[in-house]
PDB file of N, CA and C in Angstrom:
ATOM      1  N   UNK A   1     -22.504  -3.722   2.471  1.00  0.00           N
ATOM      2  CA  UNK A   1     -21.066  -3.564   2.561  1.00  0.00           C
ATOM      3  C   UNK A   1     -20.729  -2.124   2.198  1.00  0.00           C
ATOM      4  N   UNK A   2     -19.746  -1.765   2.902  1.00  0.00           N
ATOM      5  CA  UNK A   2     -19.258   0.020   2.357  1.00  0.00           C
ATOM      6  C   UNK A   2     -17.804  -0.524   2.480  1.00  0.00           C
ATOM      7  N   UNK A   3     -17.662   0.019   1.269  1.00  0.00           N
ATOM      8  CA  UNK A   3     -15.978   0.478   1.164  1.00  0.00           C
ATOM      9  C   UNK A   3     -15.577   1.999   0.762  1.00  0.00           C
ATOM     10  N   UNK A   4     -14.126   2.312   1.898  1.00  0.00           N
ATOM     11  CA  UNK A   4     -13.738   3.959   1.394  1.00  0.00           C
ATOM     12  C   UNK A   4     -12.302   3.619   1.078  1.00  0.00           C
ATOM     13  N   UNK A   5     -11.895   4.214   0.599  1.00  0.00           N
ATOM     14  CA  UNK A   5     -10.388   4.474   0.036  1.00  0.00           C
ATOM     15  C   UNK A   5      -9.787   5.886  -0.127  1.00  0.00           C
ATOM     16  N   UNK A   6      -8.228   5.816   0.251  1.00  0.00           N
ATOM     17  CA  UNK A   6      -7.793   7.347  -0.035  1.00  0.00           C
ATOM     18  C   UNK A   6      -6.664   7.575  -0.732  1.00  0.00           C
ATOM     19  N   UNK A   7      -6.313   7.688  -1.900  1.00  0.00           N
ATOM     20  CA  UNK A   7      -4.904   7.777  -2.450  1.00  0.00           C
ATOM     21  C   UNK A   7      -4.426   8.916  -2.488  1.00  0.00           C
ATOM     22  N   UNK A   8      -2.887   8.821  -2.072  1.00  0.00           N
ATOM     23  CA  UNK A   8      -2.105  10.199  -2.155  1.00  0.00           C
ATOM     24  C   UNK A   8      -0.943   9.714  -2.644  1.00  0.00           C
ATOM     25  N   UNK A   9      -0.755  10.367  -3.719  1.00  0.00           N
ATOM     26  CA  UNK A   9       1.121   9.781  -4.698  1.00  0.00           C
ATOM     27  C   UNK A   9       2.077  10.384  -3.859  1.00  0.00           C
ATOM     28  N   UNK A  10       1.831  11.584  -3.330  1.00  0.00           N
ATOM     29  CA  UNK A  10       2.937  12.080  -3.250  1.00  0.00           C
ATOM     30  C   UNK A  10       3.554  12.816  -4.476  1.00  0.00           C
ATOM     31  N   UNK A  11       5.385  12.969  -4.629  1.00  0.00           N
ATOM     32  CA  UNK A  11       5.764  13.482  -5.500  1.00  0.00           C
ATOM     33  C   UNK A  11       6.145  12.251  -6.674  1.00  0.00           C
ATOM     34  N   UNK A  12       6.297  11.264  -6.320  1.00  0.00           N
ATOM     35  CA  UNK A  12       6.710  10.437  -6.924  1.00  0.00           C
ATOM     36  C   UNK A  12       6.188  10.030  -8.161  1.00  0.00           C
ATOM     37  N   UNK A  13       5.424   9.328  -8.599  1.00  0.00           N
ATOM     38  CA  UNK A  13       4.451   9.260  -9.829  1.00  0.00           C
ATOM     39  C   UNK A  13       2.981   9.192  -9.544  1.00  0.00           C
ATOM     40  N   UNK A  14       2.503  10.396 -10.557  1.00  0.00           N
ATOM     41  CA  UNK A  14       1.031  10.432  -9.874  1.00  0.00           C
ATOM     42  C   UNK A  14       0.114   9.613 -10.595  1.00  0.00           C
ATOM     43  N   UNK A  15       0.846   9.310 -11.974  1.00  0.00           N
ATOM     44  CA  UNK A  15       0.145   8.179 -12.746  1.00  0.00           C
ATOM     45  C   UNK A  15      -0.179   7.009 -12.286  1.00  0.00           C
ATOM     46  N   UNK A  16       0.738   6.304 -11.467  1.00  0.00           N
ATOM     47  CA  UNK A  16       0.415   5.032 -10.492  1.00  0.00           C
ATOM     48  C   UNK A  16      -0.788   5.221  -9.729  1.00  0.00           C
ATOM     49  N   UNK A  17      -1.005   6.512  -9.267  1.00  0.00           N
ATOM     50  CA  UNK A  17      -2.506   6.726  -8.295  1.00  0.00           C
ATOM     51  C   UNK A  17      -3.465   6.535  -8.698  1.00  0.00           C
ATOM     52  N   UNK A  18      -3.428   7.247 -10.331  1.00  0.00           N
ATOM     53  CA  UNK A  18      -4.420   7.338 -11.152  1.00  0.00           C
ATOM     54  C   UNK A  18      -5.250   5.811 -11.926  1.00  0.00           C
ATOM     55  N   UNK A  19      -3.926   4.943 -12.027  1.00  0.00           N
ATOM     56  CA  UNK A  19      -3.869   3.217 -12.525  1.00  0.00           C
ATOM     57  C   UNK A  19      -4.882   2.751 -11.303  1.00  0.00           C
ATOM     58  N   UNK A  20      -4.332   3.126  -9.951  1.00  0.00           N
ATOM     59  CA  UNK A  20      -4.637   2.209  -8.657  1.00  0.00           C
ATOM     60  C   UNK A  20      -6.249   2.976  -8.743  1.00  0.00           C
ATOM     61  N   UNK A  21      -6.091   4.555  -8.999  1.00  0.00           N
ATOM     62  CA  UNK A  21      -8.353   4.880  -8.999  1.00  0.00           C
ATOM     63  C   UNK A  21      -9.045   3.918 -10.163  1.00  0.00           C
ATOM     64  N   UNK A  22      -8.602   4.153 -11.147  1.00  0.00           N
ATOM     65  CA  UNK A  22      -8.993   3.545 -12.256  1.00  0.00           C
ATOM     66  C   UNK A  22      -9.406   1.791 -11.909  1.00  0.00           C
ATOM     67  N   UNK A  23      -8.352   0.999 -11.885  1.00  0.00           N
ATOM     68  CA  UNK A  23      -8.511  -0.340 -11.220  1.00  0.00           C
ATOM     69  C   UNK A  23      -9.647  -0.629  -9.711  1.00  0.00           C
ATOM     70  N   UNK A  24      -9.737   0.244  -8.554  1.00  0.00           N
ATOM     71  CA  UNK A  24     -10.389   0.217  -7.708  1.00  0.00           C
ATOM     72  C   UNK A  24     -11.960   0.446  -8.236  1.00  0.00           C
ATOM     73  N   UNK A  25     -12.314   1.662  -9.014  1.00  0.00           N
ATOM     74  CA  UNK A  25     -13.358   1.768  -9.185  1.00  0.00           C
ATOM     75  C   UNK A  25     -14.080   0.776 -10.424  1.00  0.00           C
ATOM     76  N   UNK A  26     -13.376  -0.034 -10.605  1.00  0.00           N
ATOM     77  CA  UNK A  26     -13.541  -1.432 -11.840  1.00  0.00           C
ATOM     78  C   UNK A  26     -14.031  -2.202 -10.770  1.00  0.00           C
ATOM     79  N   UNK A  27     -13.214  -2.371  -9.893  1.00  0.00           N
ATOM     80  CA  UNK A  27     -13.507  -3.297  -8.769  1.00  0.00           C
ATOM     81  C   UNK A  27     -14.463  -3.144  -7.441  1.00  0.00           C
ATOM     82  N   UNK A  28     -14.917  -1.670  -7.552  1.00  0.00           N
ATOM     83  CA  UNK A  28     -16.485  -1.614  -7.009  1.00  0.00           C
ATOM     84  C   UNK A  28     -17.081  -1.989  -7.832  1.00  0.00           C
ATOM     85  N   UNK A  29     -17.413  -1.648  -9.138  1.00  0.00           N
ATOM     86  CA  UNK A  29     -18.396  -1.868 -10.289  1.00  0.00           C
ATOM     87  C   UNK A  29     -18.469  -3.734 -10.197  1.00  0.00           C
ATOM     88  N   UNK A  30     -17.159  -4.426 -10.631  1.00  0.00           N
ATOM     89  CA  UNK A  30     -17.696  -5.939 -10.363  1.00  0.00           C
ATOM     90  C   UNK A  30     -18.499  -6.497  -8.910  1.00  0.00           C
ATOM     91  N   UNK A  31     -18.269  -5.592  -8.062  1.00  0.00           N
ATOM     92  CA  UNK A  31     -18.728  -6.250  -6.897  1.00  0.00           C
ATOM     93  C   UNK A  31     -20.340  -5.871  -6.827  1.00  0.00           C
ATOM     94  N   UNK A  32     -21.010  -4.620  -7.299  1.00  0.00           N
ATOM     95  CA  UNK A  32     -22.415  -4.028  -7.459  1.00  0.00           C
ATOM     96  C   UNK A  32     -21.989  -3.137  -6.857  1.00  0.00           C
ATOM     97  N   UNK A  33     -21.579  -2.508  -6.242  1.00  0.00           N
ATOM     98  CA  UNK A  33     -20.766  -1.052  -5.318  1.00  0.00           C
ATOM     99  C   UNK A  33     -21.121   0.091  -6.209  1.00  0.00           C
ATOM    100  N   UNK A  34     -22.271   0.638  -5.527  1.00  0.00           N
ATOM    101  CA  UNK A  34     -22.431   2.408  -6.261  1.00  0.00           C
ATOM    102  C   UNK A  34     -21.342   3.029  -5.356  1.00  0.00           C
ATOM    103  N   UNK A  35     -21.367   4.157  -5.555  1.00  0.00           N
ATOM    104  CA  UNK A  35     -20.587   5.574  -5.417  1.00  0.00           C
ATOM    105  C   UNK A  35     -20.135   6.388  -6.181  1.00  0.00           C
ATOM    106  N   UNK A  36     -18.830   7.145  -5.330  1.00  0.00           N
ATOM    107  CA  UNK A  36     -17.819   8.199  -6.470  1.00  0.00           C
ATOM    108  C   UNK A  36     -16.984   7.989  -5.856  1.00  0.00           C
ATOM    109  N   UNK A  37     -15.814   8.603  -6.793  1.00  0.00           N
ATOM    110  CA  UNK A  37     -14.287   9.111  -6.724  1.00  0.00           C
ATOM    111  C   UNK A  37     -14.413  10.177  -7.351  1.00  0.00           C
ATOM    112  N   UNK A  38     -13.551  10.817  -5.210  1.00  0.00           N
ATOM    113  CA  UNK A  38     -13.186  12.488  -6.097  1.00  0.00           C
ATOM    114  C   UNK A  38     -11.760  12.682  -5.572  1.00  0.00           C
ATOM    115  N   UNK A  39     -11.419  13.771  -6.585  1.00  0.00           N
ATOM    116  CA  UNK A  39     -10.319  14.206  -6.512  1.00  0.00           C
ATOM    117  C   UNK A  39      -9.506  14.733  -7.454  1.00  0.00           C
ATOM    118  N   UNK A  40      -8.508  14.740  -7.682  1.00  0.00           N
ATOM    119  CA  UNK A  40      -7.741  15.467  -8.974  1.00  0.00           C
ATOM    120  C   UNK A  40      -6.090  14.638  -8.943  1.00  0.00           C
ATOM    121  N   UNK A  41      -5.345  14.573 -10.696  1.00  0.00           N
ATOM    122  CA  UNK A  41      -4.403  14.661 -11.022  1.00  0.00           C
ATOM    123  C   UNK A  41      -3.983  15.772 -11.535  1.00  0.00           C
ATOM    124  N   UNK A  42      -2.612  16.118 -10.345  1.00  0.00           N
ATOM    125  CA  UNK A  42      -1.587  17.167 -10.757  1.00  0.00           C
ATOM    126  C   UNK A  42      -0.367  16.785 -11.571  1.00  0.00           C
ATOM    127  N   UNK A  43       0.425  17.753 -11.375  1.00  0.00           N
ATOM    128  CA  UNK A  43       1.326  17.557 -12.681  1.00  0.00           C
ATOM    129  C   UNK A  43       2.987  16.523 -11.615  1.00  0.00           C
ATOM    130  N   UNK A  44       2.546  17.151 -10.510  1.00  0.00           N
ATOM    131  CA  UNK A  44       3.704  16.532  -9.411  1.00  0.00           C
ATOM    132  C   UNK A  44       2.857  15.600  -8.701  1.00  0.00           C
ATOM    133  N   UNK A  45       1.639  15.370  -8.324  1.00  0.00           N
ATOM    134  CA  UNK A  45       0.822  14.566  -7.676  1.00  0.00           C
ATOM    135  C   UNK A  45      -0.611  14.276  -7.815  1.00  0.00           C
ATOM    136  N   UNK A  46      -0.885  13.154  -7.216  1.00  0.00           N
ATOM    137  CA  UNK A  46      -2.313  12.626  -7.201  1.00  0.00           C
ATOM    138  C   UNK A  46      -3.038  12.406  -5.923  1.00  0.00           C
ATOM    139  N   UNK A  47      -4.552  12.780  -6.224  1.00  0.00           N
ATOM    140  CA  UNK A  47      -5.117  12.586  -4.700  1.00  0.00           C
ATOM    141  C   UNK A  47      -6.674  12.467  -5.166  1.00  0.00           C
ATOM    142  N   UNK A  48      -6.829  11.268  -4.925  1.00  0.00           N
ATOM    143  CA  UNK A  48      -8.389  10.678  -4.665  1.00  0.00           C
ATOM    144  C   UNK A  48      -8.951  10.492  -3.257  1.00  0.00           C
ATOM    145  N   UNK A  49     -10.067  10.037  -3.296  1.00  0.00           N
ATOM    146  CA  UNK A  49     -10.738   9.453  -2.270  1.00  0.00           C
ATOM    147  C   UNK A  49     -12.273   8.924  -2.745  1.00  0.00           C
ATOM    148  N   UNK A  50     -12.448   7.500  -2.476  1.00  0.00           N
ATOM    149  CA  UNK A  50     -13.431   7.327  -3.163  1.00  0.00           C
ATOM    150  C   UNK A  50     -14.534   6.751  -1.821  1.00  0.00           C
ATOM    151  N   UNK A  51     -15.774   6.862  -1.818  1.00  0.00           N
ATOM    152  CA  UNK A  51     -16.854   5.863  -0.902  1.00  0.00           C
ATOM    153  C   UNK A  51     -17.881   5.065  -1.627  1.00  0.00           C
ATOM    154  N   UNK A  52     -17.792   3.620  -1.346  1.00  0.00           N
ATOM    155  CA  UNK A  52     -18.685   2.790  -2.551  1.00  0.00           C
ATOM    156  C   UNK A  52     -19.689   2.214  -1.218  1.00  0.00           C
ATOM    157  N   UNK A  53     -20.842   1.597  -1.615  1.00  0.00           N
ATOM    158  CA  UNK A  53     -21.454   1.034  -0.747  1.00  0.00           C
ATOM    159  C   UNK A  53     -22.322  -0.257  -1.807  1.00  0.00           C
ATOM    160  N   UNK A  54     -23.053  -1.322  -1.129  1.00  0.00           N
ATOM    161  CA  UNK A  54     -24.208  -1.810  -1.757  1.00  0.00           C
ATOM    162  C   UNK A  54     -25.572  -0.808  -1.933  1.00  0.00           C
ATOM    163  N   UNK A  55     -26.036  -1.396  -2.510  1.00  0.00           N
ATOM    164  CA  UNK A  55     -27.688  -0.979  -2.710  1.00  0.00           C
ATOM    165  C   UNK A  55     -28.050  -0.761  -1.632  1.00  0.00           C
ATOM    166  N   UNK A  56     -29.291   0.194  -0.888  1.00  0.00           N
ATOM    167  CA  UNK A  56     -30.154  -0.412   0.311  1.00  0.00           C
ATOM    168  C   UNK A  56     -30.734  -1.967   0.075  1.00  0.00           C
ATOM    169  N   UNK A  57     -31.597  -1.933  -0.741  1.00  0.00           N
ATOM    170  CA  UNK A  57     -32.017  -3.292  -0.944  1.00  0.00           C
ATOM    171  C   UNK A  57     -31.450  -4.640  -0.941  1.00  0.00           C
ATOM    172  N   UNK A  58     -29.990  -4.466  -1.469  1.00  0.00           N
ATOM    173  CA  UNK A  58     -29.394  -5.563  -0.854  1.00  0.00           C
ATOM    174  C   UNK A  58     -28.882  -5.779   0.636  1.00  0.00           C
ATOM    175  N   UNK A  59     -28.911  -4.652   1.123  1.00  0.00           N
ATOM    176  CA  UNK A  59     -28.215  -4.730   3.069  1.00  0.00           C
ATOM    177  C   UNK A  59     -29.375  -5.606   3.618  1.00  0.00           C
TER     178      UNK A  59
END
């Protein structure tokens, strides 16, 4: 399985982006999902992007 994701706040609150990386990458970890999240929090906005996958060994 691969999962990607991309968050962008906008101007609005960038802390919500940061809740929604935080929570997502909890939720690769329960599933066995290696990867990363990259990206940065600014002071007006947020912007991730993360790519998780299984193991080879499990595909």
């Amino acid at each position: 399985m691969r999962v990607m994701f991309t968050i962008n706040s906008g101007p609005d609150d960038p802390k919500q982006a940061v809740a929604l990386k935080e929570k997502l990458e909890a939720l690769m970890s329960e599933f066995g999902l290696e990867g990363t999240t990259r990206g940065d929090e600014y002071s007006k906005r947020a912007s991730y992007s993360g790519s998780y996958r299984s193991s080879a060994k499990e595909d």
